[in-house]
Structure formats: structure tokens, C-alpha cells
N, C-alpha and C. Protein backbone atom coordinates (compact mmCIF):
# COMPACT_ATOMS: atom_id res chain seq x y z
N UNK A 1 16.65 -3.33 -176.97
CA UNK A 1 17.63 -4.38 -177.09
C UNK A 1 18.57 -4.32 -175.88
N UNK A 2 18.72 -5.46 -175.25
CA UNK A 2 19.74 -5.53 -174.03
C UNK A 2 21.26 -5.02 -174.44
N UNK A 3 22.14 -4.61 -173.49
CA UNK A 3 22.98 -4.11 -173.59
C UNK A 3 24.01 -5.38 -173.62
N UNK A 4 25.07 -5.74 -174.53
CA UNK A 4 25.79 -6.88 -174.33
C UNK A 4 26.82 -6.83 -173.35
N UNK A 5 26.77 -7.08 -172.38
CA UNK A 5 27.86 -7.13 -171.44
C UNK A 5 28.98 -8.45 -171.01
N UNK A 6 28.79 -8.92 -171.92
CA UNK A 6 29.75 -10.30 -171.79
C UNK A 6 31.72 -9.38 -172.15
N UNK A 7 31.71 -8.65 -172.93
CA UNK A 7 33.14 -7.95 -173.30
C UNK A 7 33.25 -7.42 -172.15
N UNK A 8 32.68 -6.56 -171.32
CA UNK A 8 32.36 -5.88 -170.18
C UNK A 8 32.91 -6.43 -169.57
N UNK A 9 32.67 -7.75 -169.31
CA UNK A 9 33.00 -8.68 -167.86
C UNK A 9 34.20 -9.29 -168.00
N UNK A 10 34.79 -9.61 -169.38
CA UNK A 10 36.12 -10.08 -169.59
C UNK A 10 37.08 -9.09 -169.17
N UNK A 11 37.11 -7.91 -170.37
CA UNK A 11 37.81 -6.62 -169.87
C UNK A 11 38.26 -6.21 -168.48
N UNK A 12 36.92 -6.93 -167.23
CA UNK A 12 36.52 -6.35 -165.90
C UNK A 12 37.83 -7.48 -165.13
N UNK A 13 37.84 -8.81 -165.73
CA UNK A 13 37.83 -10.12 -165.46
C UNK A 13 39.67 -9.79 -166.03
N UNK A 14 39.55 -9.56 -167.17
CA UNK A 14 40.97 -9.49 -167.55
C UNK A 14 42.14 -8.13 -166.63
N UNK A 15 41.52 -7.05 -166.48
CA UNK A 15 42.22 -6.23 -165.50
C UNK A 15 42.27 -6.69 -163.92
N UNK A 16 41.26 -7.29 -163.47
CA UNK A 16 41.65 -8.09 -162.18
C UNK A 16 42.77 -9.27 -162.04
N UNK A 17 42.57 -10.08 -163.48
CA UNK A 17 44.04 -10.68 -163.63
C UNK A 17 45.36 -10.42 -163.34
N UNK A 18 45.22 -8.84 -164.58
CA UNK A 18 46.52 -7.87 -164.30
C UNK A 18 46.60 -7.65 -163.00
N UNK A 19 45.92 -6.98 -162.26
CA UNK A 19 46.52 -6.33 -161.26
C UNK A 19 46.96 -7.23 -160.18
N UNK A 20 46.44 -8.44 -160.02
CA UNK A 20 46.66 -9.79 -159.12
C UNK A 20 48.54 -10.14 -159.57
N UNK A 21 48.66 -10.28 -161.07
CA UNK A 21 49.86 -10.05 -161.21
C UNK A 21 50.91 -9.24 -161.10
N UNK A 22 50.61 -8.28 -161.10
CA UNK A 22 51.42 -6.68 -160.47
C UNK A 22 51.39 -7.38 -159.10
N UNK A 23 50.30 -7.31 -158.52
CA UNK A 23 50.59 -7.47 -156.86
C UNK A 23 51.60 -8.53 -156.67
N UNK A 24 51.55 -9.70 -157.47
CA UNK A 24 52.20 -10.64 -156.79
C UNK A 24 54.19 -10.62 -157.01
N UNK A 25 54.06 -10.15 -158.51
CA UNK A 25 55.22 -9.47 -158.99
C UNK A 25 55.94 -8.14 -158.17
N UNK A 26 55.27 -7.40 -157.60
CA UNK A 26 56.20 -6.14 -156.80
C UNK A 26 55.52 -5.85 -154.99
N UNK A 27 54.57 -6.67 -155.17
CA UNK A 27 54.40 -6.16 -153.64
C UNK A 27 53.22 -7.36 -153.28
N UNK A 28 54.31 -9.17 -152.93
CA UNK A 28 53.30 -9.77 -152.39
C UNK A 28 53.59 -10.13 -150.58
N UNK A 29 54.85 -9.33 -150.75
CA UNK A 29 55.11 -10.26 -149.21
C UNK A 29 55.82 -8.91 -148.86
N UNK A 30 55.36 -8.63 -147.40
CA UNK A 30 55.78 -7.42 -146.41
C UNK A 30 56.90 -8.01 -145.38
N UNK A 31 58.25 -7.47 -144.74
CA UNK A 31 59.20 -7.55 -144.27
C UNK A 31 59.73 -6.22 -143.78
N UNK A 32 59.85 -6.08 -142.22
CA UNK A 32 60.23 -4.78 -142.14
C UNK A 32 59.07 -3.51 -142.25
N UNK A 33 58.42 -3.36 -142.69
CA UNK A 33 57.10 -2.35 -143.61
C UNK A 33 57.28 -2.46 -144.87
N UNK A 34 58.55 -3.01 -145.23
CA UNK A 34 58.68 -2.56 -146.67
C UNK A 34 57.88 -4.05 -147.71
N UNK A 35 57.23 -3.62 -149.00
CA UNK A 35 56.38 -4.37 -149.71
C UNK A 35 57.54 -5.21 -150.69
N UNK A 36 57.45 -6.16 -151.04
CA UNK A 36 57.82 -6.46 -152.12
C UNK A 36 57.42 -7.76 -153.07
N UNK A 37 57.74 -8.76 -153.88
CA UNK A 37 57.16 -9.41 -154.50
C UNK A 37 58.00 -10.45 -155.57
N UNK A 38 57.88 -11.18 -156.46
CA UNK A 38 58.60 -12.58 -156.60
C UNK A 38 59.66 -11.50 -157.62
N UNK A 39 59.68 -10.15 -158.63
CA UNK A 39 60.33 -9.79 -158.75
C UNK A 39 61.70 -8.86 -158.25
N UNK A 40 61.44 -8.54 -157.04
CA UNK A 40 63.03 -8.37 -156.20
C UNK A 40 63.19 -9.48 -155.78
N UNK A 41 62.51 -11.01 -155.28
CA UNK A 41 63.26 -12.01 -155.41
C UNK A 41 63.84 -12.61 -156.65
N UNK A 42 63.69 -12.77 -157.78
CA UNK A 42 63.96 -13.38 -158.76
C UNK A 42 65.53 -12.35 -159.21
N UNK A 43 65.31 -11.12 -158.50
CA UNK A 43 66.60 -10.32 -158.86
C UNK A 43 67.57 -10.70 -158.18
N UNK A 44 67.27 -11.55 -157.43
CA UNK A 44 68.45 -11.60 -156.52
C UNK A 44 69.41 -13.09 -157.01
N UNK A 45 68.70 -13.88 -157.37
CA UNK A 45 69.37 -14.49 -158.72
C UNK A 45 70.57 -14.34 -159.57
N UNK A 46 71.36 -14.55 -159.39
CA UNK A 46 72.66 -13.67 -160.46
C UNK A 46 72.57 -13.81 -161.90
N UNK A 47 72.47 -13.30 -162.81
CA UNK A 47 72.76 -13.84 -163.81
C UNK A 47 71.34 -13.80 -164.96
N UNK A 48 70.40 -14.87 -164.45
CA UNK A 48 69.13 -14.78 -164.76
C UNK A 48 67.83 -14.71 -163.92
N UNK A 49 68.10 -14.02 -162.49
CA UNK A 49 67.24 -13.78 -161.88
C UNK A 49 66.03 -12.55 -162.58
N UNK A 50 66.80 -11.46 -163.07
CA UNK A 50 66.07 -10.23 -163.98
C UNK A 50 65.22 -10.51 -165.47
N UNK A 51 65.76 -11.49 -166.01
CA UNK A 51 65.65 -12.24 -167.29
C UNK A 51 63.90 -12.44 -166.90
N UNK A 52 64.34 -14.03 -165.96
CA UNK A 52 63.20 -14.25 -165.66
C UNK A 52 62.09 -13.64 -165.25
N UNK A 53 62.25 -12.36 -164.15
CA UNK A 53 61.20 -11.72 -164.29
C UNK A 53 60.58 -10.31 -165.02
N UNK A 54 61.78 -10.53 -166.33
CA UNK A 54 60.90 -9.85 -167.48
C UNK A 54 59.86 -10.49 -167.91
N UNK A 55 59.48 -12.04 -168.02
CA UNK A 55 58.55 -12.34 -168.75
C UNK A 55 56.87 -11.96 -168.43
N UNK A 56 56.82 -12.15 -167.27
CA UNK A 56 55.59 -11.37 -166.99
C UNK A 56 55.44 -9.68 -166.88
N UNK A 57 56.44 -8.95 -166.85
CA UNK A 57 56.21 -7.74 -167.01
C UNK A 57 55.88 -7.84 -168.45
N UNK A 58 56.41 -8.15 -169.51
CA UNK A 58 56.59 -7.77 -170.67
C UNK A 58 55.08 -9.01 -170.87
N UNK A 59 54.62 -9.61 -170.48
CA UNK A 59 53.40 -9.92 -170.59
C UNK A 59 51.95 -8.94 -170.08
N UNK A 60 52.39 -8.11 -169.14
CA UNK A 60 51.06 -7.28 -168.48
C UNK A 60 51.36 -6.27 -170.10
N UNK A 61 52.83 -6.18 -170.23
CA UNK A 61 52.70 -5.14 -171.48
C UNK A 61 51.74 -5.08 -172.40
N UNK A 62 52.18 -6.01 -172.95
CA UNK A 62 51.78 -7.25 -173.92
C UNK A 62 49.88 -6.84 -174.19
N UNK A 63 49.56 -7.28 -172.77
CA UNK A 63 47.55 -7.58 -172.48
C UNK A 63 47.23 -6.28 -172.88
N UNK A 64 47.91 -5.50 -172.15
CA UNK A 64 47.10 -3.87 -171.90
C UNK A 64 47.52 -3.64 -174.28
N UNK A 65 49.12 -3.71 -174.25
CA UNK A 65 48.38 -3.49 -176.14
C UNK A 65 47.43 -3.96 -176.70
N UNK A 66 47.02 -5.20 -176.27
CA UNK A 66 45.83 -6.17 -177.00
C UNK A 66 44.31 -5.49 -176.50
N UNK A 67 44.36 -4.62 -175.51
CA UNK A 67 43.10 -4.16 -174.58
C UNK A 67 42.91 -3.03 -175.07
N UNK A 68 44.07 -2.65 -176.44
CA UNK A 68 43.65 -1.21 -177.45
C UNK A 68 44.11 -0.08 -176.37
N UNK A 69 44.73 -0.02 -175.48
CA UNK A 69 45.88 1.07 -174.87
C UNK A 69 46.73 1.96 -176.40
N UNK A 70 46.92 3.32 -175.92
CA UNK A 70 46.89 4.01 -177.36
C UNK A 70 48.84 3.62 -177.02
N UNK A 71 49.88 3.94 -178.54
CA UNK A 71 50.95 3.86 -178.42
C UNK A 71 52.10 4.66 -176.97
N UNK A 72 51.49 6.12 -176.71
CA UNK A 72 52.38 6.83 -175.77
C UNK A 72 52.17 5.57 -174.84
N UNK A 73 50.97 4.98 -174.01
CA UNK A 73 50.78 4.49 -173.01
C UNK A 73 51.21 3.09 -172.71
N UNK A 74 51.57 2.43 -173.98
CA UNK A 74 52.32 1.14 -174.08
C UNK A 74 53.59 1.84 -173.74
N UNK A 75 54.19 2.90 -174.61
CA UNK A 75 55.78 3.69 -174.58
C UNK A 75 56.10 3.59 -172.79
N UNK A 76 55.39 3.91 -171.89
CA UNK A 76 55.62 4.66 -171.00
C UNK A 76 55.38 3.13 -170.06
N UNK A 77 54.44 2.05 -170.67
CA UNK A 77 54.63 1.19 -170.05
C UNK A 77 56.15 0.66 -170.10
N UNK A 78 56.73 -0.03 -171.64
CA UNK A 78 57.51 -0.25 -171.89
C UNK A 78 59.30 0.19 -171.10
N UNK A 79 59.06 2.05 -171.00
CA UNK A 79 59.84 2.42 -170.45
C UNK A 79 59.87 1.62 -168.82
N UNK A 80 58.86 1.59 -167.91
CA UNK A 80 59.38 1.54 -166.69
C UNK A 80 59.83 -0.21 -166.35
N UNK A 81 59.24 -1.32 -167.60
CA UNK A 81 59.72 -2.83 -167.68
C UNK A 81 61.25 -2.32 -167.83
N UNK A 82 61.71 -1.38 -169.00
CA UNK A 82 63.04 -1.55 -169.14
C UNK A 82 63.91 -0.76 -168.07
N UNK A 83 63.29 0.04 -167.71
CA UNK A 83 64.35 0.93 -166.20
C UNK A 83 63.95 -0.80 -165.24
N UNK A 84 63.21 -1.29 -164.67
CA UNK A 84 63.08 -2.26 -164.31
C UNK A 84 64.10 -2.83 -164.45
N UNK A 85 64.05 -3.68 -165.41
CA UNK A 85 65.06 -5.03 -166.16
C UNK A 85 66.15 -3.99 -166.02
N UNK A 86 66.73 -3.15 -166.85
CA UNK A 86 68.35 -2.71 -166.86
C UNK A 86 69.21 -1.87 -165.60
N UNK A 87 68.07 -1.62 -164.91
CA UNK A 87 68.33 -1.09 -163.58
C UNK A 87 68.66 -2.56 -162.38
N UNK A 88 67.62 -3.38 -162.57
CA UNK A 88 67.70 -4.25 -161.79
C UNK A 88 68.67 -5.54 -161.85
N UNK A 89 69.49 -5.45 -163.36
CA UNK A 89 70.25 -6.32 -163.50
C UNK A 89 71.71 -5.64 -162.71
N UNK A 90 71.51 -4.74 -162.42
CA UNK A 90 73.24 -4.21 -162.08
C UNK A 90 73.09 -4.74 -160.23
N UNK A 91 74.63 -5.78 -159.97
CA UNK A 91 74.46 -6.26 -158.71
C UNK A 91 74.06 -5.23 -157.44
N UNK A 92 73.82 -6.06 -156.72
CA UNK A 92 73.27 -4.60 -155.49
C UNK A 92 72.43 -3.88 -155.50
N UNK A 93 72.77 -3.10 -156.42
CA UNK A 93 72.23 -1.69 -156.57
C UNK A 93 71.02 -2.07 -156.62
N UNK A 94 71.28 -2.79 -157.95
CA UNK A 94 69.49 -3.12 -159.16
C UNK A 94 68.42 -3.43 -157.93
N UNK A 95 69.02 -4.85 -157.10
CA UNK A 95 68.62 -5.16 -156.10
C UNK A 95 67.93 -4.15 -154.68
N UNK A 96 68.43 -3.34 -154.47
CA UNK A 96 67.91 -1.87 -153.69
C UNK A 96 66.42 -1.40 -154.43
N UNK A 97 67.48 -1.15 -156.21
CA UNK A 97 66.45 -0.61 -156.47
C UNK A 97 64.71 -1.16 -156.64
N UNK A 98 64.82 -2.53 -156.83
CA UNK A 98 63.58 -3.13 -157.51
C UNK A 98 62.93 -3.21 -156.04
N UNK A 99 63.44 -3.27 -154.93
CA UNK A 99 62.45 -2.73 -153.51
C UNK A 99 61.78 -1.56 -153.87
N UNK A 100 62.36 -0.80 -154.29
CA UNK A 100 61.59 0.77 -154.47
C UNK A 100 60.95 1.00 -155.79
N UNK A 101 61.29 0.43 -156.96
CA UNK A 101 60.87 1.00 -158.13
C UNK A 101 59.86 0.00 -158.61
N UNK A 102 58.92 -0.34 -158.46
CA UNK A 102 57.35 -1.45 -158.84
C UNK A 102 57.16 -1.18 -160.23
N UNK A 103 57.52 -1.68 -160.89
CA UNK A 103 57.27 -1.26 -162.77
C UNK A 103 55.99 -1.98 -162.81
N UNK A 104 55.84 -2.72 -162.34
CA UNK A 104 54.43 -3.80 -162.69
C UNK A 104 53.15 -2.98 -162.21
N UNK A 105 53.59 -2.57 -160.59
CA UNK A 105 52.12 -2.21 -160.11
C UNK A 105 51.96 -0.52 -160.92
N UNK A 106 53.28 -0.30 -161.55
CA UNK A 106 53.17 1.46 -162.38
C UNK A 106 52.08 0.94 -163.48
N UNK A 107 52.46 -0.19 -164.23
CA UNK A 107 51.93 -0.48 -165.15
C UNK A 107 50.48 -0.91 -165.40
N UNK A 108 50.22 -1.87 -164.35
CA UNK A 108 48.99 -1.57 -163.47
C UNK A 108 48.18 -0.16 -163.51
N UNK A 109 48.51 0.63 -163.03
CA UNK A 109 47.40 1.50 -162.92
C UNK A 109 47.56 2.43 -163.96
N UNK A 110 48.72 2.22 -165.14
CA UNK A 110 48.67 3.05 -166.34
C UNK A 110 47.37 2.40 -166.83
N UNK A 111 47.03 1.10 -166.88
CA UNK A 111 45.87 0.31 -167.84
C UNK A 111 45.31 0.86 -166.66
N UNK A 112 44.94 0.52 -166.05
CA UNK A 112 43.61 0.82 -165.32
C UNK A 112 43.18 2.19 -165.30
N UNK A 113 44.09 3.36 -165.41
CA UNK A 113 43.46 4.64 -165.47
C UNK A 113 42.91 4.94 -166.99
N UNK A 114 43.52 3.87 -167.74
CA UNK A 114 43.06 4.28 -169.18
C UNK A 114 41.90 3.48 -169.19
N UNK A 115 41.90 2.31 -169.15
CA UNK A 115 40.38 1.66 -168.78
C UNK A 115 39.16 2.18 -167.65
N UNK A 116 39.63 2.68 -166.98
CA UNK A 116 38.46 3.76 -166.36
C UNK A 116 37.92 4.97 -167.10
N UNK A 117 39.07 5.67 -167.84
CA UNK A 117 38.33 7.04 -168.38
C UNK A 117 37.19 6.30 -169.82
N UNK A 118 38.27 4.96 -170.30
CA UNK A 118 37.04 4.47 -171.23
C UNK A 118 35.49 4.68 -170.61
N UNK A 119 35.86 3.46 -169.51
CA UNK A 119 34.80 3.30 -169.25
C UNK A 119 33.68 4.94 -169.08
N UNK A 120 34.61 6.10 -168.20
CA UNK A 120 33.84 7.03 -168.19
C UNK A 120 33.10 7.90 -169.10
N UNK A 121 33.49 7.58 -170.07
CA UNK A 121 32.92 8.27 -171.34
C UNK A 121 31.99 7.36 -172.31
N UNK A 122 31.94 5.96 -171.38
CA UNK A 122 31.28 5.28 -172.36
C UNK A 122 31.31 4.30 -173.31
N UNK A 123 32.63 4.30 -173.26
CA UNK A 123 33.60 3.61 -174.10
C UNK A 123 33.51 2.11 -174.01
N UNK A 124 33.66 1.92 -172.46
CA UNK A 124 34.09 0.42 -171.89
C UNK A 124 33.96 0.53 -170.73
N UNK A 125 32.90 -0.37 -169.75
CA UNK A 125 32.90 -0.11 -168.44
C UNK A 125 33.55 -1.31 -167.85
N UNK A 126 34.63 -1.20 -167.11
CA UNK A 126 35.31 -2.27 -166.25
C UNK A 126 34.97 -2.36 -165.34
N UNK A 127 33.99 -1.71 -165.04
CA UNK A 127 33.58 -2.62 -163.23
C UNK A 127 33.92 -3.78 -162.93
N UNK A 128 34.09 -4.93 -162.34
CA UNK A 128 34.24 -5.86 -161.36
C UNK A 128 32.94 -6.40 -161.23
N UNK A 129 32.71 -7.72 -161.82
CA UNK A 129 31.18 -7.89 -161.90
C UNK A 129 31.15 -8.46 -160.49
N UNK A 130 29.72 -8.44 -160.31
CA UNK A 130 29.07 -9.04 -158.83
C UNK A 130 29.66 -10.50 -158.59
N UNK A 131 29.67 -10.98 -157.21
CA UNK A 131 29.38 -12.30 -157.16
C UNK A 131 29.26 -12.27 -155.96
């Protein structure tokens, strides 16, 4: 019996999503050497610049719980959206900080290292299908 690989390719299909969003969220545009992305712009916003770009962090959250990520690894996601958001709302500073502190692309490779060991054991292979 063939192996069903249609979940395979979503899973594969759905983490390339994520990480396209991390990238574009913390590191899409270079200045200086330094990386950054529509969330240190949206911080710079007063008021509801941080707001707004909780919604897609707290959406990559969100995918990776639905993708069966165990509770510590949502926790630890969760933690770096909220050092994110409550760090990045304070003027200036937050602003410094969200150059340096990428909660998205952290979050990023929390799912992806947990979706690789799946895959390594068998579990779930995320490869990146051909095209």
C-alpha cells in the first residue's frame, strides 16, 4: 500500500508559510548590516504600532499549537511573543530592542526543530516537496 503523503506536503507547505512569515516579520529588509522586518517597523508606531504586530506573532503561535507542538514548546513560544510585545511597547528602548530580539524567527525554528525530530523518528516528514 502506498504511503499517503498528501499531510506530508501540507505540514511541508504549512512550515514554509511560517517561516516566510517570521522572515518577513523580523528580518525582511537589511540597512546598515543590520536585518530587520515589518515588526520593528510597526513598533515604531506609537501607541498601536506593537498591538498590531502581535497579530501575526500570536498567529505563527497559534499554527505551530494546531501542528500538535507539545505545551512547554507553545510556553516558550508564547514567552518570547510576550518579551516581544511588552518589551517592544516601551518608547525607544522597545524600539532598539525589537532590532535585536526576532521572537518570530525564535519561534520559527522552535516549530521547525520540533517538526524535524518528528519527522526523524518517523513521526512526520517535512521535507519541502519537489517542484
Amino acid at each position: 500500500m502506498p504511503k499517503d503523503t498528501t499531510g506530508v506536503t501540507r505540514h511541508a507547505e504549512e512550515l514554509a508559510r511560517l517561516d516566510r512569515l517570521a522572515h518577513l516579520m523580523d528580518a525582511r529588509f537589511r540597512l546598515f548590516g543590520f536585518r530587520f522586518g515589518y515588526d520593528s517597523l510597526l513598533g515604531l508606531i506609537p501607541g498601536i504600532g506593537d498591538t498590531v504586530a502581535l497579530a501575526p506573532s500570536a498567529w505563527l503561535v497559534w499554527r505551530a499549537h494546531q501542528l500538535g507542538l507539545p505545551k512547554s514548546k507553545i510556553g516558550r513560544m508564547a514567552v518570547n511573543t510576550g518579551i516581544d510585545y511588552v518589551v517592544g511597547s516601551i518608547p525607544v528602548v522597545g524600539d532598539l530592542v525589537d532590532f535585536g530580539f526576532k521572537a518570530n524567527l525564535r519561534n520559527a525554528a522552535i516549530l521547525r526543530e520540533h517538526l524535524e525530530q518528528e519527522a526523524a523518528t518517523g513521526i512526520r516528514d517535512v521535507t519541502p516537496p519537489r517542484r
